[in-house]
N, C-alpha and C. Protein backbone atom coordinates (compact mmCIF):
# COMPACT_ATOMS: atom_id res chain seq x y z
N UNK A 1 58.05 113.72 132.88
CA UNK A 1 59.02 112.94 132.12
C UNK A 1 59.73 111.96 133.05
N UNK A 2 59.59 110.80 132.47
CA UNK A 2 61.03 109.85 133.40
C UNK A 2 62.17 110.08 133.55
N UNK A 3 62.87 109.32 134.53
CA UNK A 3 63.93 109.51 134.71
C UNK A 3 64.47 108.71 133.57
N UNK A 4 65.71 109.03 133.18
CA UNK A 4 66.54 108.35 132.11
C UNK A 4 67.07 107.41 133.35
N UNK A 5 67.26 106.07 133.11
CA UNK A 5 68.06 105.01 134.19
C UNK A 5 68.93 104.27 132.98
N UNK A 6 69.79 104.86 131.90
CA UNK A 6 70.64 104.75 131.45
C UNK A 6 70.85 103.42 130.49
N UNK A 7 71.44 102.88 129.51
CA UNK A 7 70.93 101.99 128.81
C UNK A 7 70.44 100.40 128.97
N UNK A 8 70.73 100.28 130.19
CA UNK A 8 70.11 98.69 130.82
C UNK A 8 68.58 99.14 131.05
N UNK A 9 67.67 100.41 130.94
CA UNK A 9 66.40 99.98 131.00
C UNK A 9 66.11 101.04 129.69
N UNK A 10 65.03 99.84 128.52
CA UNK A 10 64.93 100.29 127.53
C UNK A 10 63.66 101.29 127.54
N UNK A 11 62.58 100.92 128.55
CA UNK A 11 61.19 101.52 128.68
C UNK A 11 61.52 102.28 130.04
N UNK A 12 62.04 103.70 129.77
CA UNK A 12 62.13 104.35 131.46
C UNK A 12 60.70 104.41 132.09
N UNK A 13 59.36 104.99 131.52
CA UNK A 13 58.23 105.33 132.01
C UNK A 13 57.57 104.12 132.74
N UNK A 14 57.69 102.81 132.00
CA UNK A 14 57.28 101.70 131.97
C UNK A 14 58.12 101.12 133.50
N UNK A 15 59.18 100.95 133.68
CA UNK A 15 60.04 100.68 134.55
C UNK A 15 59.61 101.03 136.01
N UNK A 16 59.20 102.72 135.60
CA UNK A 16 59.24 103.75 136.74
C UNK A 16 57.58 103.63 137.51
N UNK A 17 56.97 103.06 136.53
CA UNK A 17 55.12 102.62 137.18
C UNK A 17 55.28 101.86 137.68
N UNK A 18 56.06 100.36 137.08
CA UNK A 18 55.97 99.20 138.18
C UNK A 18 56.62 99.47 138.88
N UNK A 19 57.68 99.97 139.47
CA UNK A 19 58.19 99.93 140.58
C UNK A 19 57.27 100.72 142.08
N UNK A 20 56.69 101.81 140.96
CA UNK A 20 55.70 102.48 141.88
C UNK A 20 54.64 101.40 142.41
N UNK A 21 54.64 100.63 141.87
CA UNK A 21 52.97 99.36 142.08
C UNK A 21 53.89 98.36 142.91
N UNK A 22 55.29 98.30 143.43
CA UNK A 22 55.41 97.55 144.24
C UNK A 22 56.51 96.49 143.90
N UNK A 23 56.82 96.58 142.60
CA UNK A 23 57.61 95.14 141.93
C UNK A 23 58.93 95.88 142.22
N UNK A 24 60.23 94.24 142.13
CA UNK A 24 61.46 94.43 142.31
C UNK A 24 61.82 95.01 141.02
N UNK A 25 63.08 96.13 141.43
CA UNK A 25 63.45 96.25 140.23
C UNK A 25 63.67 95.47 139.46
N UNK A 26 64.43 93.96 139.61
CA UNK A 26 64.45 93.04 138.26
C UNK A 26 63.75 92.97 137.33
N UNK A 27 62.42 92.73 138.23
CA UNK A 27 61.05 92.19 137.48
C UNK A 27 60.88 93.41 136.82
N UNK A 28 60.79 94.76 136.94
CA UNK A 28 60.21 96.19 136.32
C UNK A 28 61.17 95.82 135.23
N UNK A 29 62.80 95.82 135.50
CA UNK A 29 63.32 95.61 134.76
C UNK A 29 63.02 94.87 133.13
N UNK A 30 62.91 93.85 133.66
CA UNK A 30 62.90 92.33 132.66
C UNK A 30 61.51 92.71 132.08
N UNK A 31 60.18 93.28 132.58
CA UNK A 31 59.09 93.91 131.44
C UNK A 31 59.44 95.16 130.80
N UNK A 32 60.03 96.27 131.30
CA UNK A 32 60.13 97.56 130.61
C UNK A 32 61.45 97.03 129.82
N UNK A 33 62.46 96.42 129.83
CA UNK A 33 63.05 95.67 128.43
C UNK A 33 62.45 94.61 127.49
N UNK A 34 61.31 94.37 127.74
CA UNK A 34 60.44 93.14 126.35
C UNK A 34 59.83 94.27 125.88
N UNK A 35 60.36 94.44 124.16
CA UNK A 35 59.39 94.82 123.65
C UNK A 35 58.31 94.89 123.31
N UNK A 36 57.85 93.63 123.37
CA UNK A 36 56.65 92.73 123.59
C UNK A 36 55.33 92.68 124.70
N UNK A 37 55.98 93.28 126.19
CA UNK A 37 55.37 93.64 127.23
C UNK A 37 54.62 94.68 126.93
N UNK A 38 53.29 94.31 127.41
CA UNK A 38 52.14 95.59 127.99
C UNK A 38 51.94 95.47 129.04
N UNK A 39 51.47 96.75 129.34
CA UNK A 39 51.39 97.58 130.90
C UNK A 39 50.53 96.29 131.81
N UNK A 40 49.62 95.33 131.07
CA UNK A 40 48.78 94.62 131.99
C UNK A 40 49.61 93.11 132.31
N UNK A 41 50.08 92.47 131.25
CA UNK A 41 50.79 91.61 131.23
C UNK A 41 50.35 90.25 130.12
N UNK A 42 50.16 88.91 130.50
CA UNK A 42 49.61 88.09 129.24
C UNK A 42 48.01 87.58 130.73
N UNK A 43 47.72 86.58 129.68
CA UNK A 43 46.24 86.30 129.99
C UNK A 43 46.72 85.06 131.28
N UNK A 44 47.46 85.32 131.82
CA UNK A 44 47.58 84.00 133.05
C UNK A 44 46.05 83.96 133.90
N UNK A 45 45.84 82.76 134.54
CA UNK A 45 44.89 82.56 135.53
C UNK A 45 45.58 83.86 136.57
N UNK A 46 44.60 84.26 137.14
CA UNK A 46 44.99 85.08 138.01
C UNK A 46 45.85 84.23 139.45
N UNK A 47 46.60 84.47 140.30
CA UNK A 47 47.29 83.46 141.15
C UNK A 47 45.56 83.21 142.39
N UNK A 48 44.90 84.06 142.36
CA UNK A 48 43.75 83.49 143.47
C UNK A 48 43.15 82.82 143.17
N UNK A 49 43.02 81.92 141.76
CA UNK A 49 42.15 81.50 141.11
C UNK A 49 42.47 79.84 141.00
N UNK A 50 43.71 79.82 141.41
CA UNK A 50 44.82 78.52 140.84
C UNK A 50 44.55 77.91 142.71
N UNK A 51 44.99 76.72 143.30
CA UNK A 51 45.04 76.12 144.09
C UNK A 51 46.78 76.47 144.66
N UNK A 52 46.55 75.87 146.20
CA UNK A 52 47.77 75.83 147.07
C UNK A 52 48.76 75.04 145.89
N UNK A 53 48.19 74.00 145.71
CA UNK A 53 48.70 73.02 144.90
C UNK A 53 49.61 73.24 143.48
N UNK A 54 48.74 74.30 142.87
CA UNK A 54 49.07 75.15 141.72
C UNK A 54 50.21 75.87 142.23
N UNK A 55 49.94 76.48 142.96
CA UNK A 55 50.94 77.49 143.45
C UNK A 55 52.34 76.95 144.42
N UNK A 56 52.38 75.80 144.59
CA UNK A 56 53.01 75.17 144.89
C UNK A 56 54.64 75.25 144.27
N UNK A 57 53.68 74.23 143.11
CA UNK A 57 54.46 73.62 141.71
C UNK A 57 55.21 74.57 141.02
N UNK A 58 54.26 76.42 141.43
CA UNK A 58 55.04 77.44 140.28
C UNK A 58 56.17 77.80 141.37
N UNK A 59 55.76 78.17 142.88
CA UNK A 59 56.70 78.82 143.69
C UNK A 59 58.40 77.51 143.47
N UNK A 60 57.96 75.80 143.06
CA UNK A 60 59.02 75.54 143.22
C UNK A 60 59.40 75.86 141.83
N UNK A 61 58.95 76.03 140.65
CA UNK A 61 60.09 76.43 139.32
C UNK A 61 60.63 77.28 139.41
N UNK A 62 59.98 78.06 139.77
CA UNK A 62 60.93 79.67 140.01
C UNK A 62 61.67 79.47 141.03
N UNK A 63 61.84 78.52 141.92
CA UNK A 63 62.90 78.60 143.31
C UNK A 63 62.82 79.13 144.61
N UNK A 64 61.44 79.04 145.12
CA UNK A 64 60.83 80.05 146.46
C UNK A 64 61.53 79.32 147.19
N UNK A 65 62.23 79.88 148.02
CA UNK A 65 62.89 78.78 149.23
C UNK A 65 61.51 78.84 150.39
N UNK A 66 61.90 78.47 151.40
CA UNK A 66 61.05 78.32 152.35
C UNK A 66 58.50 77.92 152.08
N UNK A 67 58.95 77.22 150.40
CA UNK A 67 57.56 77.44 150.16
C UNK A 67 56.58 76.44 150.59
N UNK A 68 57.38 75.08 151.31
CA UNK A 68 56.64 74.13 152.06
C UNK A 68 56.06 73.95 153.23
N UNK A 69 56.30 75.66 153.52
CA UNK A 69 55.94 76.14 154.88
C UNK A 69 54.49 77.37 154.95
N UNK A 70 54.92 77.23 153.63
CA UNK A 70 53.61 78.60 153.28
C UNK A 70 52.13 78.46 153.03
N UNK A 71 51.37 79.44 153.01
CA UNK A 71 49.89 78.76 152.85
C UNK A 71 49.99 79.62 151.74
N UNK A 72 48.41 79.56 151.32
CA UNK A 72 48.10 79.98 149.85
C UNK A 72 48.86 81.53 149.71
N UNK A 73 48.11 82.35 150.68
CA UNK A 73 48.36 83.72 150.45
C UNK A 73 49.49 84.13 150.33
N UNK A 74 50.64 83.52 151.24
CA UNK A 74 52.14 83.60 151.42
C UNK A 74 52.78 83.02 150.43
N UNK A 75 51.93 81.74 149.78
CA UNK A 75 52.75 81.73 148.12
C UNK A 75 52.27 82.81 147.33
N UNK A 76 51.01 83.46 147.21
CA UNK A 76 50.65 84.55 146.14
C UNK A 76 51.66 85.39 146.51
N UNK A 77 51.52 85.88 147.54
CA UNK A 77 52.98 87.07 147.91
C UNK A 77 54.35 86.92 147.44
N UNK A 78 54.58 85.75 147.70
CA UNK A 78 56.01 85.31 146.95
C UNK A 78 56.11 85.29 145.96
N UNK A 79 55.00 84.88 145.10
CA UNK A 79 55.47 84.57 143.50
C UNK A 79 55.28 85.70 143.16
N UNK A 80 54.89 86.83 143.71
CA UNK A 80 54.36 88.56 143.33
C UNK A 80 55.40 89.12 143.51
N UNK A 81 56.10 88.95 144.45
CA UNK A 81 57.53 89.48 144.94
C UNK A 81 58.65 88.74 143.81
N UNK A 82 58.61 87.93 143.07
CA UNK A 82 60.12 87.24 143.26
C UNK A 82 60.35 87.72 141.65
């Protein structure tokens, strides 16, 4: 059984896997509250599949600081992390 983590997370089980797979709590967060979320996620290009270039453009919407310094892999990491 999960832990109960009290009413800010609506999916405890859900919460308690991703965090095991590595994600910030926010992010576990912000999917185990969409009701809408499944365990795999939606149909995105996978990030190895997309260009430096691609990955660029997403690390700057989301706000990666330091991402004009990064190569491909170090943006996949970041946008995995953030």
């Amino acid at each position: 059984m999960a832990k109960d983590h009290g009413n800010q997370i609506k999916n405890d089980e859900q919460y308690e896997e991703l965090r095991e797979d590595g994600m910030s709590k926010e992010k576990a967060a912000r999917i185990a509250n969409d009701p809408n979320s499944g365990k795999k996620g939606g149909q995105a290009e996978k990030y190895e599949d997309r260009t430096k270039d691609e990955l660029y453009e997403k690390a700057k919407k989301v706000g990666i600081e330091g991402r004009s310094e990064m190569d491909k892999d170090e943006l996949i990491k970041a946008l995995r992390n953030h």
